[in-house]
Protein backbone atom coordinates (compact mmCIF):
# COMPACT_ATOMS: atom_id res chain seq x y z
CA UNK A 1 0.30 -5.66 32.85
CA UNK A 2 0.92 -5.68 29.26
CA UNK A 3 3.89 -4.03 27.82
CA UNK A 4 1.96 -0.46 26.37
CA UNK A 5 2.59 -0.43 21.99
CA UNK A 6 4.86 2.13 20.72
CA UNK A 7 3.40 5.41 19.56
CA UNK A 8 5.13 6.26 15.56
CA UNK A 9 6.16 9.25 14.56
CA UNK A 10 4.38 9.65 11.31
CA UNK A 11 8.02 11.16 9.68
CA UNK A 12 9.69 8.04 10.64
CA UNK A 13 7.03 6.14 8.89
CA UNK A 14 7.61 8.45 6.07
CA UNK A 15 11.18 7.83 5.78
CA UNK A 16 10.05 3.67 5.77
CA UNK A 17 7.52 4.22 3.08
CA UNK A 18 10.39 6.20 0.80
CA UNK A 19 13.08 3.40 1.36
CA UNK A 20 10.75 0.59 0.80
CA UNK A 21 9.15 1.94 -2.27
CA UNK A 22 12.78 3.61 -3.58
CA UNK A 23 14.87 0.81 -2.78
CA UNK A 24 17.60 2.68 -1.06
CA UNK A 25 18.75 5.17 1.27
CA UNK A 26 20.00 7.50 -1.61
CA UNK A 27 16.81 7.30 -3.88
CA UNK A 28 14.70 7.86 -0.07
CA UNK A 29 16.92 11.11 0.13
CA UNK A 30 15.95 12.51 -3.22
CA UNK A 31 12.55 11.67 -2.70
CA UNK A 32 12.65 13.59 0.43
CA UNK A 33 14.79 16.21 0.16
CA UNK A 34 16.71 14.64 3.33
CA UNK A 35 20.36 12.99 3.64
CA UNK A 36 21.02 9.66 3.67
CA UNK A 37 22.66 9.45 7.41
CA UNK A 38 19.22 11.29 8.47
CA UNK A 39 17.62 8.43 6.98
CA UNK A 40 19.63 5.74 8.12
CA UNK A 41 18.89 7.30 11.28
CA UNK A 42 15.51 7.25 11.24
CA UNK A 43 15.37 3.40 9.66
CA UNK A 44 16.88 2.19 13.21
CA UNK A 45 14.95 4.49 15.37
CA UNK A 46 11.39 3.11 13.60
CA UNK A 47 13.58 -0.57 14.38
CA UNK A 48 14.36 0.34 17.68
CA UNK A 49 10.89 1.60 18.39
CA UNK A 50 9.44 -1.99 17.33
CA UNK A 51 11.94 -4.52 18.10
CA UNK A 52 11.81 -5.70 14.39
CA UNK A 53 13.82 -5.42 11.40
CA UNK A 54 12.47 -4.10 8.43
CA UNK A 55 15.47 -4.60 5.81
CA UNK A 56 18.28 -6.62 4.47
CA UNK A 57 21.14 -4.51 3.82
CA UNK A 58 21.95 -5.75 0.15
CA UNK A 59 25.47 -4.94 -1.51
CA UNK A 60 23.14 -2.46 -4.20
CA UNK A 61 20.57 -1.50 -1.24
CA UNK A 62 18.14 -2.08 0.70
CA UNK A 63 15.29 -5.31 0.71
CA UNK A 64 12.39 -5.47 3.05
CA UNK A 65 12.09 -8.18 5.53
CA UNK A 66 9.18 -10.34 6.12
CA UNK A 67 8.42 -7.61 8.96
CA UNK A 68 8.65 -4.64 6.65
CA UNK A 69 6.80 -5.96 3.68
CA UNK A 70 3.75 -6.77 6.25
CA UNK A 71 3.63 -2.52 7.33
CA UNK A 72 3.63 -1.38 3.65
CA UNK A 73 -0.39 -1.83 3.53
CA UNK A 74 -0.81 -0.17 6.98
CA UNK A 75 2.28 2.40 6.11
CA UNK A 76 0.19 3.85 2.51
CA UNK A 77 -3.00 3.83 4.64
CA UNK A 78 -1.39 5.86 6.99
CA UNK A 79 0.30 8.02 4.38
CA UNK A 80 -3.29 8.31 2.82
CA UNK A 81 -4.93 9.54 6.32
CA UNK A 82 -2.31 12.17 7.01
CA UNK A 83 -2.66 13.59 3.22
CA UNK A 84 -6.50 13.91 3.59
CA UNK A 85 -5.70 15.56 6.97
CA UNK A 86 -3.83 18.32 5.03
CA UNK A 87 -6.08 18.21 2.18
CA UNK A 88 -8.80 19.30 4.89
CA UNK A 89 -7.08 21.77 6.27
CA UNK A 90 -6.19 23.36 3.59
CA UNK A 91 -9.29 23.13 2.24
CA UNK A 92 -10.45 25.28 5.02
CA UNK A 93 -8.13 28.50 4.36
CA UNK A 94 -10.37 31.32 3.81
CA UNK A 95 -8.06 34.27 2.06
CA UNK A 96 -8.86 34.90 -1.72
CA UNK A 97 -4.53 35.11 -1.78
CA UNK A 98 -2.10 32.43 -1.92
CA UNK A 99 -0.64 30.08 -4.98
CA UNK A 100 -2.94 27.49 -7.05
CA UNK A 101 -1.04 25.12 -8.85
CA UNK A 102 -2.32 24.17 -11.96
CA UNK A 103 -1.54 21.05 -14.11
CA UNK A 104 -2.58 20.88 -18.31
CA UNK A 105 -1.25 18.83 -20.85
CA UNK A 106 1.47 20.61 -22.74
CA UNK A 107 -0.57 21.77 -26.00
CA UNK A 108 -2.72 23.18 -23.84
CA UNK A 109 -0.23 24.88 -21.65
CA UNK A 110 1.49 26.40 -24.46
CA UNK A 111 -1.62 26.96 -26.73
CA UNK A 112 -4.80 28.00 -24.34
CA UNK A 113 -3.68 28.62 -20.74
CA UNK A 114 -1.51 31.28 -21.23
CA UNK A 115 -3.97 34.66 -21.79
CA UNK A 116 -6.56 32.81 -19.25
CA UNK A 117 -3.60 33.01 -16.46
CA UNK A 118 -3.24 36.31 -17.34
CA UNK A 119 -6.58 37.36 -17.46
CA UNK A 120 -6.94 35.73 -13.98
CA UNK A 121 -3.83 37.77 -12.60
CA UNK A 122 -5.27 40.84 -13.48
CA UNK A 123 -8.46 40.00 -11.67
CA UNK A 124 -6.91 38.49 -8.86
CA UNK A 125 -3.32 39.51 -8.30
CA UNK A 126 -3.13 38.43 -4.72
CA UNK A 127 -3.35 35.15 -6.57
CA UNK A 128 0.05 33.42 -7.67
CA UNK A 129 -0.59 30.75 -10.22
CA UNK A 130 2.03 28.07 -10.86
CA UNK A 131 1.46 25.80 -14.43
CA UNK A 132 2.64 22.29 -14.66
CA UNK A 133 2.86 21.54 -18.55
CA UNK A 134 2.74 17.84 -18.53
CA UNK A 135 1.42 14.89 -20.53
CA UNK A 136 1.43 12.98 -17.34
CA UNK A 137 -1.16 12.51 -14.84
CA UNK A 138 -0.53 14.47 -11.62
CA UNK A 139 -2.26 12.81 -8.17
CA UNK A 140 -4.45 16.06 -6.98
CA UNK A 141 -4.36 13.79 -3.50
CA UNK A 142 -1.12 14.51 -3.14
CA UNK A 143 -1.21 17.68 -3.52
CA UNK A 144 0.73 17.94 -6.99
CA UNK A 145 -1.30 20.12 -8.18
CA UNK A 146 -4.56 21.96 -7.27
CA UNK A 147 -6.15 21.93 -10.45
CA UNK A 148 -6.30 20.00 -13.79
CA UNK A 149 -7.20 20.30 -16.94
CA UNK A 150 -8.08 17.12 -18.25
CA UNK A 151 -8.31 15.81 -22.07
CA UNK A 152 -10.12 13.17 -20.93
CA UNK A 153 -12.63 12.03 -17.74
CA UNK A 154 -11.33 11.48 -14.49
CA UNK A 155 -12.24 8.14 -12.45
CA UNK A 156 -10.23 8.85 -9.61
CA UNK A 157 -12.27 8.80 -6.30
CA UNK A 158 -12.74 12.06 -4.15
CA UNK A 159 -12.46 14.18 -7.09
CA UNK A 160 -14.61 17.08 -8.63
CA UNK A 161 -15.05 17.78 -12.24
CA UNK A 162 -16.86 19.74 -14.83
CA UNK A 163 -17.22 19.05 -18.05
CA UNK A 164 -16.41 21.94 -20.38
CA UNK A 165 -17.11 20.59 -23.63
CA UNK A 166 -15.21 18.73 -26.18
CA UNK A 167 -13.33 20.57 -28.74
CA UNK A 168 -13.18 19.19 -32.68
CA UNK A 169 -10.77 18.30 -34.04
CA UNK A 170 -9.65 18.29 -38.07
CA UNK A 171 -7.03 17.52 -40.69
CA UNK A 172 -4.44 20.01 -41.85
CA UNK A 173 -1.56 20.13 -44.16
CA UNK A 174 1.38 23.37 -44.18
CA UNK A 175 0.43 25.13 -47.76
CA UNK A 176 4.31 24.22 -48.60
CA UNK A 177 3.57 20.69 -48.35
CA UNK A 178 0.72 20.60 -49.92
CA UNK A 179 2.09 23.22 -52.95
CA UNK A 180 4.65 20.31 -53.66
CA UNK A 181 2.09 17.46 -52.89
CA UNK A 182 -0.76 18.42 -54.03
CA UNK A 183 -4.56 18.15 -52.18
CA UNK A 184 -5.77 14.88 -51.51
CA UNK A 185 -9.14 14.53 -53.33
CA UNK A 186 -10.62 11.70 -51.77
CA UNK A 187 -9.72 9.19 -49.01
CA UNK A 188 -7.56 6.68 -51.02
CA UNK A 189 -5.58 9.77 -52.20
CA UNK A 190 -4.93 11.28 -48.53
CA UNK A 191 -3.61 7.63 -47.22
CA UNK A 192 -0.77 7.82 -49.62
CA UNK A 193 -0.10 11.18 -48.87
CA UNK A 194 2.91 11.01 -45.71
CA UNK A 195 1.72 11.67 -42.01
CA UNK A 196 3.43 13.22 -38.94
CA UNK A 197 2.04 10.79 -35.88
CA UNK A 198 3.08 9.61 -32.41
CA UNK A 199 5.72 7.85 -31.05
CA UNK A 200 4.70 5.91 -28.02
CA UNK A 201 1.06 7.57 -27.84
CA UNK A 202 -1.28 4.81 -29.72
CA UNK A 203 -3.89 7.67 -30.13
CA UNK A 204 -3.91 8.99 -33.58
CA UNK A 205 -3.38 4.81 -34.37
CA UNK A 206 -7.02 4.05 -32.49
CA UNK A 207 -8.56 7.24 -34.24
CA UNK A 208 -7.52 5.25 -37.71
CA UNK A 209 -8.98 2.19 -36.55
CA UNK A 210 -11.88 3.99 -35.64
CA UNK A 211 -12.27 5.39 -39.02
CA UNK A 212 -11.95 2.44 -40.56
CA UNK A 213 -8.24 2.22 -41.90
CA UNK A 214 -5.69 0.33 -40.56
CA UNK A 215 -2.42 1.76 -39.45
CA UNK A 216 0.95 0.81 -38.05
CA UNK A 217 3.40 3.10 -36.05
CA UNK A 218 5.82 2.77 -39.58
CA UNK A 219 2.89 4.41 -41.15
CA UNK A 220 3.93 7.91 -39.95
CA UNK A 221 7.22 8.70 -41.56
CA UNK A 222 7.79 11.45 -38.66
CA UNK A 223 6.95 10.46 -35.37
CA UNK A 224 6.77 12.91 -32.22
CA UNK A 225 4.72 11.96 -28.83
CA UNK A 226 5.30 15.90 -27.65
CA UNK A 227 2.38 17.34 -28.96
CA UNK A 228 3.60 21.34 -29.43
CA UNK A 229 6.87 19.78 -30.87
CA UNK A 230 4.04 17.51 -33.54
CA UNK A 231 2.76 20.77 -34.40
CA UNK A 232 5.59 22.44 -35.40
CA UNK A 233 6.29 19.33 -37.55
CA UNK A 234 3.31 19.57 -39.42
CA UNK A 235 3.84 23.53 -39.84
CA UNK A 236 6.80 22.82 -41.11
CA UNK A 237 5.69 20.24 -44.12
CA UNK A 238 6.52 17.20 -42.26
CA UNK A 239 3.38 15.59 -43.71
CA UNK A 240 -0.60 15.72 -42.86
CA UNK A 241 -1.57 15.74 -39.19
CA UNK A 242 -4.70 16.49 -36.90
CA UNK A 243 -5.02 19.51 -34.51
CA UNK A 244 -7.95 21.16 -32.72
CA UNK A 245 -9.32 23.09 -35.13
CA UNK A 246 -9.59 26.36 -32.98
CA UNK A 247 -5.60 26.34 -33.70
CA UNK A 248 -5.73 25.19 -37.09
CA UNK A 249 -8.33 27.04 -38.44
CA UNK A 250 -6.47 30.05 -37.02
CA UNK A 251 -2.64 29.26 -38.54
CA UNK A 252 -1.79 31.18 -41.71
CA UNK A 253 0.81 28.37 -42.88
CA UNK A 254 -2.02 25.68 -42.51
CA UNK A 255 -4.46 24.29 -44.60
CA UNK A 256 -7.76 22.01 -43.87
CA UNK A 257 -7.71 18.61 -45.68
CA UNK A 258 -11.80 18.97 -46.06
CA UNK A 259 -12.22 14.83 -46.36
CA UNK A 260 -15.19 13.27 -44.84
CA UNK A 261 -13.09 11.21 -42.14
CA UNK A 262 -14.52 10.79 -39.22
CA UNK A 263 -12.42 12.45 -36.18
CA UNK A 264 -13.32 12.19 -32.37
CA UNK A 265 -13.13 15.20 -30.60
CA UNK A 266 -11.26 16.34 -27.36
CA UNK A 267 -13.13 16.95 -24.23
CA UNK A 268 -12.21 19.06 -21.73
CA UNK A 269 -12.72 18.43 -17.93
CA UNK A 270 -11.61 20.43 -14.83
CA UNK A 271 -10.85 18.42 -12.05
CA UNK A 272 -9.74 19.12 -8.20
CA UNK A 273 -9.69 17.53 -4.93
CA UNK A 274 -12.80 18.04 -3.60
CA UNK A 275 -11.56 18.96 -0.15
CA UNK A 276 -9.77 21.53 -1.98
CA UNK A 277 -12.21 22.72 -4.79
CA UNK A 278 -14.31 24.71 -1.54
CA UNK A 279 -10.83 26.81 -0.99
CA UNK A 280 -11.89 30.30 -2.02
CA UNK A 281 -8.65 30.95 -4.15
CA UNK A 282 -9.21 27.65 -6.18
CA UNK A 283 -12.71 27.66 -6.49
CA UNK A 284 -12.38 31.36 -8.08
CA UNK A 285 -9.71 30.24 -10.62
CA UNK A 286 -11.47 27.11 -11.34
CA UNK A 287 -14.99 29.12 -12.16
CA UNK A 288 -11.61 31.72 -14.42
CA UNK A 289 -10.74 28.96 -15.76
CA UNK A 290 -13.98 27.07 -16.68
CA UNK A 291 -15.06 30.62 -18.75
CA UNK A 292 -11.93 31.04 -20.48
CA UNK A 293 -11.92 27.34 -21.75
CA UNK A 294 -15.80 27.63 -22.52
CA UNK A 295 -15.23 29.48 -25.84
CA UNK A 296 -13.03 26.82 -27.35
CA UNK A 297 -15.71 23.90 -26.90
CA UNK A 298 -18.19 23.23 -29.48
């Protein structure tokens, strides 16, 4: 009679998954919130369990076996099914209370989201909102966040999204810089003129391009990738820079730089999980959301 296969706690495959992909039992434990004797525990238990070793201890860490590197795949699907189970079931929660965790770049944290929260928090105050201001993009699988607000189209799979709109953009100069400066009359004029840009961010590089004038990152003579921190740096007179122009247009220390150059323009896109977007509590601050952001599209 054959020997019956082990059955796996799914937290001991957890604890695999976070050495393999950390390297060690300390960066497991901060991934996990556990200890590192917990986890060391839990690495020969999933051994035990299999008759197999899964790493090499290594003088800096830890390095998977031939073993262990063969149950990543199988270990990330299984990661991957027990998400979606929670997804589901959370999905399925039918009280218009709880938190909704929302992720937006930081501009738009600091700029647009504020007043909507708080209009959404007077409507619904058994509703706790948490904001994630971040340039980065959070993984709505995993929970790390329910809700984004996205500059840009989604492509991940088993997502939901609306598109808002796109905002335009436009050129605009602090009235002190341009009071020592002067107003750029034409396009030739405006290209000698300095910039504020990014740092890392090739963005405001490929809108050049796009327009027709090449541009290196030496061209901007102040360089900033945070984009509230840019701002300030064009207030201030750092040089000419490009905003929406809902925020520009609205700034008493700014000026428009009215050249025909052609700009893109920003779109907006709400995105959630769709086993999530269903939840009561997210789908009402997704549809707050969705008309607070309205007014700002063209």
């Amino acid at each position: 009679m054959d020997k019956p296969l082990p059955s796996l706690d799914w937290s001991l495959m957890q604890a695999f998954l976070a050495v393999a992909e950390g390297g060690s039992l300390s960066a497991a434990a901060r991934q996990l919130g556990s200890s590192q004797p917990t986890l060391g525990r839990q690495i020969k238990s999933i051994e035990t369990q299999l008759g197999a070793e899964l790493f090499h201890r290594q003088q800096r860490g830890l390095a998977l076996t031939e073993t262990g590197a063969a149950l990543i795949a199988p270990a990330r699907r299984m990661r991957d099914a027990m998400q979606q189970i929670t997804l589901t079931a959370a999905g399925q929660q039918a009280q218009l209370a709880g938190t909704v965790r929302i992720t937006a770049s930081v501009a738009a944290s600091v700029v647009h989201l504020p007043a909507i929260i708080a209009h959404i928090r007077r409507l619904e105050p058994q509703i706790e909102i948490e904001l994630v201001p971040s340039d980065a993009s959070h993984n709505l699988l995993y929970r790390e966040a329910d809700i984004a607000v996205r500059m840009y189209r989604p492509t991940q799979l088993d997502l939901i999204t609306q598109h808002l709109g796109d905002i335009p953009l436009a050129i605009y100069a602090a009235k002190t810089y341009l009071a020592e400066r002067g107003m750029p009359q034409s396009l030739d004029e405006m290209m000698q003129h300095d910039f504020v840009g990014f740092d890392a961010n090739p963005a405001i590089i490929e809108g050049f391009l796009a327009g027709g004038q090449t541009v290196t990152r030496v061209f901007f003579k102040t360089r900033c990738d945070n984009t509230s921190v840019y701002w300030e740096l064009v207030r201030a007179g750092c040089g000419i820079g490009f905003a929406q122009r809902v925020i520009g247009d609205a700034d008493p220390l700014l000026c428009e730089v009215p050249l025909d150059f052609p700009l893109p323009t920003l779109p907006i896109w709400l995105t959630a999980h769709e086993a999530m977007r269903q939840t009561p509590r997210i789908r009402r601050v997704w549809d707050l959301l969705a008309d607070g952001l309205k007014p700002l599209v063209s």
